[in-house]
Protein backbone atom coordinates (compact mmCIF):
# COMPACT_ATOMS: atom_id res chain seq x y z
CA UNK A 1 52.21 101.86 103.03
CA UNK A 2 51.05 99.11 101.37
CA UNK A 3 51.59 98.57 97.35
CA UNK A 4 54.14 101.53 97.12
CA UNK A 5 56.51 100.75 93.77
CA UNK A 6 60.19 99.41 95.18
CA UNK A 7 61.64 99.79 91.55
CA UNK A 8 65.51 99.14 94.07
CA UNK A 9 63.93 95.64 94.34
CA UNK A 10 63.50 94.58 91.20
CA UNK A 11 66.12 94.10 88.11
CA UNK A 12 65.56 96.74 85.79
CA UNK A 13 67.42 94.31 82.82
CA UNK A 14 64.25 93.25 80.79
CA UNK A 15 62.00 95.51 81.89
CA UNK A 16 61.65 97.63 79.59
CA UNK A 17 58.19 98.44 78.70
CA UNK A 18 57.10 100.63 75.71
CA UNK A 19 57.69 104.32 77.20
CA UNK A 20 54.84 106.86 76.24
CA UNK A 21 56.21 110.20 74.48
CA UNK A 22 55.57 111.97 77.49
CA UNK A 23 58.35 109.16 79.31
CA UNK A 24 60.18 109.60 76.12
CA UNK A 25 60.44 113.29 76.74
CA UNK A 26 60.61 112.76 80.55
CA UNK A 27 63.65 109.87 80.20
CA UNK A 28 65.41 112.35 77.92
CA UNK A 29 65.98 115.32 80.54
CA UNK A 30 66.38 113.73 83.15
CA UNK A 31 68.83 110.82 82.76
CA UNK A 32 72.24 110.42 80.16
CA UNK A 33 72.92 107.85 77.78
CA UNK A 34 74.93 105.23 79.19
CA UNK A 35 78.23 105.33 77.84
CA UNK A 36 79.97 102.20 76.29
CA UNK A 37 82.36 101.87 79.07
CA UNK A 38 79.88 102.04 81.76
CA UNK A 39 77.93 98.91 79.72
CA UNK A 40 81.09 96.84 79.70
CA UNK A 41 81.28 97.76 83.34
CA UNK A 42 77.77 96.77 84.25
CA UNK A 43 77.95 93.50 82.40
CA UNK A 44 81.00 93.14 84.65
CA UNK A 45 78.70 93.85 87.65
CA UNK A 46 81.36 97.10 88.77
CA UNK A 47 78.26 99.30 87.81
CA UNK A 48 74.12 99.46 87.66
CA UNK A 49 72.20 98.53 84.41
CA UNK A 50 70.32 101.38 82.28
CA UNK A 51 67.62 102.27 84.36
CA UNK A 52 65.50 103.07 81.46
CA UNK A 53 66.00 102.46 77.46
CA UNK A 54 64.66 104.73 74.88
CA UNK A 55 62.91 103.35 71.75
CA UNK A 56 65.56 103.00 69.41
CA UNK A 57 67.11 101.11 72.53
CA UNK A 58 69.47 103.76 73.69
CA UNK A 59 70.07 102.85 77.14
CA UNK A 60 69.59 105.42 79.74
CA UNK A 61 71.12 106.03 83.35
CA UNK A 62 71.36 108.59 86.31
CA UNK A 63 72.52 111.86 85.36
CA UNK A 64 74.75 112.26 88.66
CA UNK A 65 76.42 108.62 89.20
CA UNK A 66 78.65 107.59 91.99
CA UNK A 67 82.68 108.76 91.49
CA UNK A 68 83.94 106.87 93.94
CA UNK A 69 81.93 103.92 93.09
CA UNK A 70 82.30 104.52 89.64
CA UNK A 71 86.67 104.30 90.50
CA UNK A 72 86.19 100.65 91.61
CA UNK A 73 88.35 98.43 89.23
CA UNK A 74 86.70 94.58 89.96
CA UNK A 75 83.75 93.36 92.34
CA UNK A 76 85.85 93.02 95.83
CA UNK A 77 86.80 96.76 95.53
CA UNK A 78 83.26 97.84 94.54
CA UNK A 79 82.18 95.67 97.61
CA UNK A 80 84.52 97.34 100.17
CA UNK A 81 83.65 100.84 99.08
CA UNK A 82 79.83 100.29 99.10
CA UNK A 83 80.18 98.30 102.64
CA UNK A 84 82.25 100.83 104.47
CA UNK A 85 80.13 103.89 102.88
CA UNK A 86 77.07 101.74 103.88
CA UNK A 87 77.99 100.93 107.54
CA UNK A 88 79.39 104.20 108.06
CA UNK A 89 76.17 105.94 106.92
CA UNK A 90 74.56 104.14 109.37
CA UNK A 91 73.10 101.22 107.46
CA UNK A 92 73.30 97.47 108.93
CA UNK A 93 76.54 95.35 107.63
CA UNK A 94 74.21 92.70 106.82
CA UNK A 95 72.10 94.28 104.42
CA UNK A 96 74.98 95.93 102.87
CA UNK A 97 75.57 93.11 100.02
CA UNK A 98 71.57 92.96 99.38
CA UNK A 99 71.59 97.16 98.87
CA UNK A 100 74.35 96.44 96.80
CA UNK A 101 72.79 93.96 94.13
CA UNK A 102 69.97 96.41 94.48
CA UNK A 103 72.08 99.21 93.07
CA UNK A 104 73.84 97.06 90.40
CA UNK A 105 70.09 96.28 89.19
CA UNK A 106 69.92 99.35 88.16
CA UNK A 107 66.10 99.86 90.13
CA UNK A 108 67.93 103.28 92.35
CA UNK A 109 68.37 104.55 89.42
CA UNK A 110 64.53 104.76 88.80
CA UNK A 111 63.86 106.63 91.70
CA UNK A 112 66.94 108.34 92.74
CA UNK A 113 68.74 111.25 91.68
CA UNK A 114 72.07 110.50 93.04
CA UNK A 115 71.86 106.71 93.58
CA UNK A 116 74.50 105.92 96.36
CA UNK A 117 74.48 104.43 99.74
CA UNK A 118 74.17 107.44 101.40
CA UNK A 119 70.98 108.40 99.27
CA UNK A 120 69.80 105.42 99.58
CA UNK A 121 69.75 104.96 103.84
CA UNK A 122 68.28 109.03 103.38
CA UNK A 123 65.53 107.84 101.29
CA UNK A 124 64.19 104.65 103.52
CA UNK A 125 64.95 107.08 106.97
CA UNK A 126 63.17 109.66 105.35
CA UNK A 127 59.86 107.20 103.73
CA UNK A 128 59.95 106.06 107.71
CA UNK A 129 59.15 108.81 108.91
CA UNK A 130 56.70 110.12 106.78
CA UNK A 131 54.93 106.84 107.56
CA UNK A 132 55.04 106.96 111.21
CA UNK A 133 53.91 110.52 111.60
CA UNK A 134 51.14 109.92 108.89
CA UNK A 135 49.84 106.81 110.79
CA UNK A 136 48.65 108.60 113.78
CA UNK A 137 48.18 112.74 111.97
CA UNK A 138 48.18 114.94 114.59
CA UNK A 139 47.92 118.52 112.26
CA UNK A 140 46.66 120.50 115.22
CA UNK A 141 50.03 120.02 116.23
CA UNK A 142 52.63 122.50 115.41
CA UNK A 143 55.50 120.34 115.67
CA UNK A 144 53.75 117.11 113.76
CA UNK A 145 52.93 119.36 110.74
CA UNK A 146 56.57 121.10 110.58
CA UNK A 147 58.46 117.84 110.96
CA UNK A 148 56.17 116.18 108.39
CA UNK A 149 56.57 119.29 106.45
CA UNK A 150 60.09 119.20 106.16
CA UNK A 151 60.25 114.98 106.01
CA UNK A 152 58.20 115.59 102.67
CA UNK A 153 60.33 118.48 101.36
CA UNK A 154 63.26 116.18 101.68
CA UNK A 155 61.86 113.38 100.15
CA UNK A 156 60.80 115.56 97.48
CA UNK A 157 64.27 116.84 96.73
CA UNK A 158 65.71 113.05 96.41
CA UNK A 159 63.78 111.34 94.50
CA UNK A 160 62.74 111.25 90.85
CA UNK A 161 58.95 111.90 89.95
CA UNK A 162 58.89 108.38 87.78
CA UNK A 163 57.58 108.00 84.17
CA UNK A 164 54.37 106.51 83.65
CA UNK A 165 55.17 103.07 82.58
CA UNK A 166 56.97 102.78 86.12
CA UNK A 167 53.83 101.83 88.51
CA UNK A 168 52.83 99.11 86.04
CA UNK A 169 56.39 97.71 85.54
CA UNK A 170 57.13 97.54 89.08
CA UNK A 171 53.38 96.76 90.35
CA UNK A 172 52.52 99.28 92.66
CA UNK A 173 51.73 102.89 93.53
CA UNK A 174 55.09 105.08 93.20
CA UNK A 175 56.39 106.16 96.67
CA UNK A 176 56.29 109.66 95.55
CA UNK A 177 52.63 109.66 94.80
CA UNK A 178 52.24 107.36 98.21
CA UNK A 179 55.00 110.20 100.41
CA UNK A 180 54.53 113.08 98.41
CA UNK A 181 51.33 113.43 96.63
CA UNK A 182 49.25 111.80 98.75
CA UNK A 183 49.89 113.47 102.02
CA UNK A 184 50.55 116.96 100.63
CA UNK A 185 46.52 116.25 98.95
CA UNK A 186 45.61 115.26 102.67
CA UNK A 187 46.83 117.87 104.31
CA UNK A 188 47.57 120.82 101.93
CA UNK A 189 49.36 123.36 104.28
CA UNK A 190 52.52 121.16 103.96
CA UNK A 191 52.98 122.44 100.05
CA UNK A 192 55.72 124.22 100.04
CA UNK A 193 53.58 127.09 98.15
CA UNK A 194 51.15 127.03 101.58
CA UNK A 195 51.87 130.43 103.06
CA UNK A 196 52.49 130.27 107.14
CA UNK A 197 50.88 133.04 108.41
C-alpha cells in the first residue's frame, strides 16, 4: 500500500495550504475552532496543533478531543497517560513516545475522528488487515469477503474522508481512498448498500 497519505507523520504546523471552498465548507462541519486555551496548551506541547486553519486563519481541530489527555497539567503527565493508555491498548512501549509526537503534530487530527491512542492502534490494526486480505482476494470465499467487509466498515466509521488539499500536502493517496474506496470499487458487494441475498 504504497503512497497512501500518513498525514500522523508529518507536522501539520506550516502546512497549511490554500483550502478550496468545498474544504472550506468541509473543515467547517467537521472540526471546532481551537480555543485559546488549547493554543497556549499546544505551544506548551500538553496538546496537538490545529489540524487545519481556515482562511482568515482561524485554526481548526477535532471535534471530539481526548478528556483525559486533555486533563494533563505539564509534559511528564501527558507522557504517562498516553504510555500506559498506549501499552495497555496493546501498542509497543517503544513506539509509545514516537505516537505521541505524532499526536502533538496535530497530523491524527487529519484523519481521525477521535484522535487517541486507542483510535490510533484501531486504525493501523484495522489498515493491516485490509492489506493482508486484499493482497491475496479470495471473494469466492465467504469468510474473506465478510471479514474484509466488516474490516472496511470499521475503517470507514474511524476515519475522516480528508479535504482535497490533503493528498497534495501530505504527498500521497489518502488511506481512505487506498482502504475504502479502492477496494469497495474492486469488489462492490462489500458496500454496505450491497444487498446479501
Amino acid at each position: 500500500m504504497s503512497g497512501i497519505t500518513d498525514p500522523s507523520s508529518s507536522d501539520t504546523t506550516g502546512m497549511h495550504p490554500e483550502l478550496t471552498a468545498e474544504d472550506v465548507a468541509y473543515v467547517r462541519s467537521t472540526f471546532c475552532t481551537q480555543s485559546d486555551l488549547d493554543r497556549q496548551r499546544a505551544a506548551a506541547g500538553l496538546a496537538p496543533q490545529a489540524s487545519y486553519l481556515l482562511p482568515d486563519g482561524t485554526p481548526m481541530v477535532a471535534t471530539e478531543p481526548d478528556a483525559d489527555l486533555a486533563q494533563t497539567t505539564d509534559p511528564l503527565d501527558l507522557r504517562q497517560r498516553f504510555h500506559t493508555r498506549w501499552v495497555a491498548a496493546g501498542g509497543r512501549h517503544q513506539d509509545a513516545d514516537a505516537e505521541l509526537e505524532a499526536w502533538l503534530r496535530g497530523g491524527y487530527g487529519v484523519c481521525l475522528r477521535s484522535p487517541c491512542p486507542e483510535t490510533i492502534l484501531a486504525k493501523t490494526a484495522l489498515a493491516q488487515t485490509i492489506a493482508a486480505l486484499t493482497t491475496r482476494p479470495m471473494p469466492q470465499r465467504a469468510w474473506w469477503r465478510e471479514t474484509l467487509r466488516h474490516a472496511v466498515a470499521a475503517y470507514d466509521e474511524l476515519v475522516l474522508p480528508f479535504a482535497s488539499v490533503d493528498p497534495a500536502r501530505f504527498g500521497g493517496t489518502t488511506s481512505r481512498a487506498q482502504l475504502i474506496d479502492t477496494v469497495r470499487a474492486q469488489w462492490p458487494e462489500l458496500s454496505p448498500t450491497h444487498r446479501r441475498d
